[in-house]
C-alpha atoms as a PDB file:
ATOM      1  CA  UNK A   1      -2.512  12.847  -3.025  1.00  0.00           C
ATOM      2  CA  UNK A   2      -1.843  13.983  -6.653  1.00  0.00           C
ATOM      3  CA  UNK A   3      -4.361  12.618  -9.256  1.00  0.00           C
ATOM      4  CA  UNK A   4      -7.854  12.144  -8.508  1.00  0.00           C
ATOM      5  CA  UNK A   5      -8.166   9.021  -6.373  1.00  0.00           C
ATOM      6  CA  UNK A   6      -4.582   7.852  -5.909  1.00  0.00           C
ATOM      7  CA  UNK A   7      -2.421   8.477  -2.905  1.00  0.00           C
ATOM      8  CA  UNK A   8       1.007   9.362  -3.854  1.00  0.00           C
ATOM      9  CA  UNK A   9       4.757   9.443  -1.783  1.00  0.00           C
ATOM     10  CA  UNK A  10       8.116   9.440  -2.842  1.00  0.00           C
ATOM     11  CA  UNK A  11      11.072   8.758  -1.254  1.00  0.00           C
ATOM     12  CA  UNK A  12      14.780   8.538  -2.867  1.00  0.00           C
ATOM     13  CA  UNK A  13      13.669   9.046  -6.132  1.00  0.00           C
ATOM     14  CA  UNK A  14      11.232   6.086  -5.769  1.00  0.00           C
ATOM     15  CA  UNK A  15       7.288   7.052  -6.125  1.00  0.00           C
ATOM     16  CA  UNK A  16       4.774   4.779  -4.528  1.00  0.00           C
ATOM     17  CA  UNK A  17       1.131   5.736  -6.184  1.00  0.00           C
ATOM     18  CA  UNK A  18      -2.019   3.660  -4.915  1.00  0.00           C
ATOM     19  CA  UNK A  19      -5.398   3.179  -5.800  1.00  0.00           C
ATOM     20  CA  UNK A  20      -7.972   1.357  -3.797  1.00  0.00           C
ATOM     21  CA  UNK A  21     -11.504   0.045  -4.743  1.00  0.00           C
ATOM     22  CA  UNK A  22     -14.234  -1.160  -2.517  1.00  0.00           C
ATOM     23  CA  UNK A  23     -15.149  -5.134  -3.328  1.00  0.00           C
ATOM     24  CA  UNK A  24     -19.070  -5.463  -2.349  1.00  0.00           C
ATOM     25  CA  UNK A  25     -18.878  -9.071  -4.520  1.00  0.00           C
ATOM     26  CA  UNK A  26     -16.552  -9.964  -1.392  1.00  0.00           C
ATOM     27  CA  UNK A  27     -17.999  -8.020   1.137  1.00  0.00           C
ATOM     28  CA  UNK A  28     -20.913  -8.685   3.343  1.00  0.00           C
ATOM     29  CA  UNK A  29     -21.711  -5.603   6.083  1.00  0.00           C
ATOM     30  CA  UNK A  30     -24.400  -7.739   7.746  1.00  0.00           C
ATOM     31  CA  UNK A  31     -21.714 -10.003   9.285  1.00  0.00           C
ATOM     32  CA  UNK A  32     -19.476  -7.320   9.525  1.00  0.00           C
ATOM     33  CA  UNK A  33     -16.799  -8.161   7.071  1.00  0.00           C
ATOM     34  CA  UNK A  34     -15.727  -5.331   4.038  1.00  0.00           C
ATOM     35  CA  UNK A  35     -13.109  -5.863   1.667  1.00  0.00           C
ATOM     36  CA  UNK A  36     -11.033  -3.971  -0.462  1.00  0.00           C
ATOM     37  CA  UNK A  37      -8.187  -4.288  -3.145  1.00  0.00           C
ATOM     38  CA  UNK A  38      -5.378  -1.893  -3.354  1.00  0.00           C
ATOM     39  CA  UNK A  39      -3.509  -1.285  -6.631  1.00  0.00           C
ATOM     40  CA  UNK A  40       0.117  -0.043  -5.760  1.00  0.00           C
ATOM     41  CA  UNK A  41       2.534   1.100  -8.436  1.00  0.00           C
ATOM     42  CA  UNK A  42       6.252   1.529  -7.545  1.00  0.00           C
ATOM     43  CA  UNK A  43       8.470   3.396  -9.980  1.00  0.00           C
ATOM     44  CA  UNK A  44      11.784   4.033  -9.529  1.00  0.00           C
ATOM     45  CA  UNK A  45      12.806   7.797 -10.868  1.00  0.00           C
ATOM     46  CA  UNK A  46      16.103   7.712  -9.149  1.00  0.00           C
ATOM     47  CA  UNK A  47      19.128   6.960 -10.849  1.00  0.00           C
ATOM     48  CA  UNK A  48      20.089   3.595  -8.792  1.00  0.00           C
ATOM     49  CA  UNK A  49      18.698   0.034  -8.493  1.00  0.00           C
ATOM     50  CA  UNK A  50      16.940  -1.089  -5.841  1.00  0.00           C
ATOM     51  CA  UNK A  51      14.949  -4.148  -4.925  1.00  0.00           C
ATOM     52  CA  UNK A  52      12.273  -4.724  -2.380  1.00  0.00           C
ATOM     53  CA  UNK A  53      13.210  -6.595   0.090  1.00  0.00           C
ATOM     54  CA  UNK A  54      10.126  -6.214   2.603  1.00  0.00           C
ATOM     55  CA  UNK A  55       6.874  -4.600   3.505  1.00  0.00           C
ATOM     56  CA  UNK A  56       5.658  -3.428   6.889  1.00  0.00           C
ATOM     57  CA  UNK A  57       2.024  -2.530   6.877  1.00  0.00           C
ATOM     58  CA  UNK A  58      -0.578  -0.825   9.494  1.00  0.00           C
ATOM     59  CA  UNK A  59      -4.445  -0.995   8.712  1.00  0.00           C
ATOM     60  CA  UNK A  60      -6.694   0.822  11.101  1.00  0.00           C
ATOM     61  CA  UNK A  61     -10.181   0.027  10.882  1.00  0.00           C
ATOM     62  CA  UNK A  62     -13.044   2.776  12.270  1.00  0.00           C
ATOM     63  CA  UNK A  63     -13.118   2.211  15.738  1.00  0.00           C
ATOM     64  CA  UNK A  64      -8.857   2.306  15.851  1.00  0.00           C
ATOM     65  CA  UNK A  65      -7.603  -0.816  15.838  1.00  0.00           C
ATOM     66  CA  UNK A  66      -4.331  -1.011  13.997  1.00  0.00           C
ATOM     67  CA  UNK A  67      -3.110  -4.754  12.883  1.00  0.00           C
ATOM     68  CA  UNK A  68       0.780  -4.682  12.102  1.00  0.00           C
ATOM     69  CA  UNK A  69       1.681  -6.676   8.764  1.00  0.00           C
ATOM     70  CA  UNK A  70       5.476  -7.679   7.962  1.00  0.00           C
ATOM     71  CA  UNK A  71       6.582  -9.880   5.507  1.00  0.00           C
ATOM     72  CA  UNK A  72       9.191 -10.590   2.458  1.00  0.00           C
ATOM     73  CA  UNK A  73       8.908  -8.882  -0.679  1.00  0.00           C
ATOM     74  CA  UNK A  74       4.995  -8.256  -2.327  1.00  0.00           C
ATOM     75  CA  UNK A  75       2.528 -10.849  -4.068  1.00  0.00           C
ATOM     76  CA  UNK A  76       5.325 -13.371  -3.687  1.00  0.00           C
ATOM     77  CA  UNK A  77       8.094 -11.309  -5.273  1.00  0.00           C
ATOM     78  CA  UNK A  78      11.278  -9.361  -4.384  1.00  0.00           C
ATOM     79  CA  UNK A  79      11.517  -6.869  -7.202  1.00  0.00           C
ATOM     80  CA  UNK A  80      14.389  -5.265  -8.224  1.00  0.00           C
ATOM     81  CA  UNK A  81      13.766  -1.936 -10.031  1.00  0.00           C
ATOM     82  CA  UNK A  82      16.076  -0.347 -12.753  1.00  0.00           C
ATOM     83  CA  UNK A  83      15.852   3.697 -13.231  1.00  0.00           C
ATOM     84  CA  UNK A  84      12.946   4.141 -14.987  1.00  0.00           C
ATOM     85  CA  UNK A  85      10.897   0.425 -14.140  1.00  0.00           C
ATOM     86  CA  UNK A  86       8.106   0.404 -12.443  1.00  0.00           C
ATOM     87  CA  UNK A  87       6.420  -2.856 -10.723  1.00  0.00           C
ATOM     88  CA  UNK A  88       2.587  -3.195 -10.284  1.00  0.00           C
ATOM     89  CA  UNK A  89       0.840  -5.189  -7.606  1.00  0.00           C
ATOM     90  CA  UNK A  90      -2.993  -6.018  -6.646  1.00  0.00           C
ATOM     91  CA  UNK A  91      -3.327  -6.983  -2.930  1.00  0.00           C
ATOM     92  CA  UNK A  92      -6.367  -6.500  -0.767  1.00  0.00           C
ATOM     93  CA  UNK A  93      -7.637  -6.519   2.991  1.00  0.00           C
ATOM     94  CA  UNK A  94     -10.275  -6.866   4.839  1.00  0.00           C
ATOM     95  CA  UNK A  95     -11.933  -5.306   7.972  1.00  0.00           C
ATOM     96  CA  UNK A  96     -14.635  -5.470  10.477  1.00  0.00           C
ATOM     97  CA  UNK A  97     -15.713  -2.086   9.742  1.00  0.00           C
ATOM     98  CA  UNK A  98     -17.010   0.002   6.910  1.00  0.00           C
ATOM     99  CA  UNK A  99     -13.503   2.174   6.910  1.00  0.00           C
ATOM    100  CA  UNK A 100     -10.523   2.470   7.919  1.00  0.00           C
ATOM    101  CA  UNK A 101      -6.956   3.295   6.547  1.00  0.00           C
ATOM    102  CA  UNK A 102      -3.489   1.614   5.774  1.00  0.00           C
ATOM    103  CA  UNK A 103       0.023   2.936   5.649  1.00  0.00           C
ATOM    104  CA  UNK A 104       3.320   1.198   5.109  1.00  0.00           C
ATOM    105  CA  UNK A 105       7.014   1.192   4.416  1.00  0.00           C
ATOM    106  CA  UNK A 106       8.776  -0.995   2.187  1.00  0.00           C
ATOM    107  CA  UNK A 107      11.785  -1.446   3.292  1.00  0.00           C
ATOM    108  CA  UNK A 108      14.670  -1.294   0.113  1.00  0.00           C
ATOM    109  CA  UNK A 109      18.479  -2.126  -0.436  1.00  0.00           C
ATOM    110  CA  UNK A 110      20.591  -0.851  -3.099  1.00  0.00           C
ATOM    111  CA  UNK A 111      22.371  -3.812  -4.362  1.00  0.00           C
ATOM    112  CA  UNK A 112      25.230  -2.112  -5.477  1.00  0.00           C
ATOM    113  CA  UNK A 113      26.195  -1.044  -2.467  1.00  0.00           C
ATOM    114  CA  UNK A 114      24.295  -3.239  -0.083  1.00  0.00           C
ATOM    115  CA  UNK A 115      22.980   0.496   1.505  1.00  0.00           C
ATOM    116  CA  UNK A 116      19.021  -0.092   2.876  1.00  0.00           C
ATOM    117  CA  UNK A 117      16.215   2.350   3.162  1.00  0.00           C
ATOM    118  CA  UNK A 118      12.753   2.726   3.421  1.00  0.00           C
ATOM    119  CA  UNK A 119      10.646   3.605   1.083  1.00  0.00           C
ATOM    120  CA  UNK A 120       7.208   5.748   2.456  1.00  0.00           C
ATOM    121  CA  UNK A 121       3.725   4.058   1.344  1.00  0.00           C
ATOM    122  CA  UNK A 122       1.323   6.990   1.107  1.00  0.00           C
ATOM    123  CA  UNK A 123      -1.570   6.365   3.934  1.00  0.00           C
ATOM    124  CA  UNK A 124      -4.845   5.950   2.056  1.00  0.00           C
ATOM    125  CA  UNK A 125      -8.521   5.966   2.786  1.00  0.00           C
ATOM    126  CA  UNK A 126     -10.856   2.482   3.221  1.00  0.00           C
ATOM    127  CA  UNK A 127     -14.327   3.937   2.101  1.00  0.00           C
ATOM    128  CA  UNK A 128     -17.077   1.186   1.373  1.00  0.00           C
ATOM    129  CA  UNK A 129     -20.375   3.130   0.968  1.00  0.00           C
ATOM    130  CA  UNK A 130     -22.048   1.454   4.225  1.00  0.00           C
ATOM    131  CA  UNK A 131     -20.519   4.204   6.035  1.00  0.00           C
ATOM    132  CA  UNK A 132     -20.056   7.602   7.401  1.00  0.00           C
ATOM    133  CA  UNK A 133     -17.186   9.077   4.812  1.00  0.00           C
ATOM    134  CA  UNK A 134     -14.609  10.516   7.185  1.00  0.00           C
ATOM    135  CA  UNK A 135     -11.133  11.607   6.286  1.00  0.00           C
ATOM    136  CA  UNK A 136      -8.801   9.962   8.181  1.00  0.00           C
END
């Protein structure tokens, strides 16, 4: 974690930085549903291209359960990412309990040179305030 309330990794020159925020408008802890969004930035400080091709998610809520997410590209998109661009993206999730946490890869290619990687997402905390804070 760097600054206050973002989660930070880098891999390869490429830093992933993300912010959540607890949505009570969409939440509703009597039926057991809590949502948040997640703001991720992605900027590339390396000195090669890369796009994302994929993302591979895990989101634990409080009592453990972990729910696997795969898919192409984010919000639609496949970015590719010049040194020194950066791409910004609001997603969100929801669980059954009042915290949890998420972690991810996205999984890059250098089109160049067709090489792949993965790129670390930084786990981060689900805190809505109907809970017991707990670092996870």
């Amino acid at each position: 974690m760097s600054e206050a309330g973002a989660f930070t990794a880098v891999t390869r020159g490429l830093r992933v930085t993300v912010r959540t925020f607890y949505l009570a408008d969409q939440s509703n802890p009597e039926e057991g549903r809590y949502v948040w969004a997640y703001r991720v930035r992605i900027g590339n400080e390396g000195r090669e291209t890369v796009q994302l091709m994929k993302r591979s998610w895990q989101i634990t809520d409080a009592l453990g359960r972990t729910q696997h997410v795969h898919g192409d590209g984010v919000v639609g998109e496949q970015p590719v990412l010049e040194p020194g661009e950066a791409f910004e993206y609001t997603s969100g999730t929801p669980l059954a309990t009042p915290s949890g946490f998420m972690r991810g890869r996205y999984h890059m290619v250098v089109p160049d040179t067709g090489e792949t990687f993965d790129a670390e997402i930084p786990a981060f905390s689900l805190d809505s305030p109907h809970g017991q804070v707990t670092l996870n």
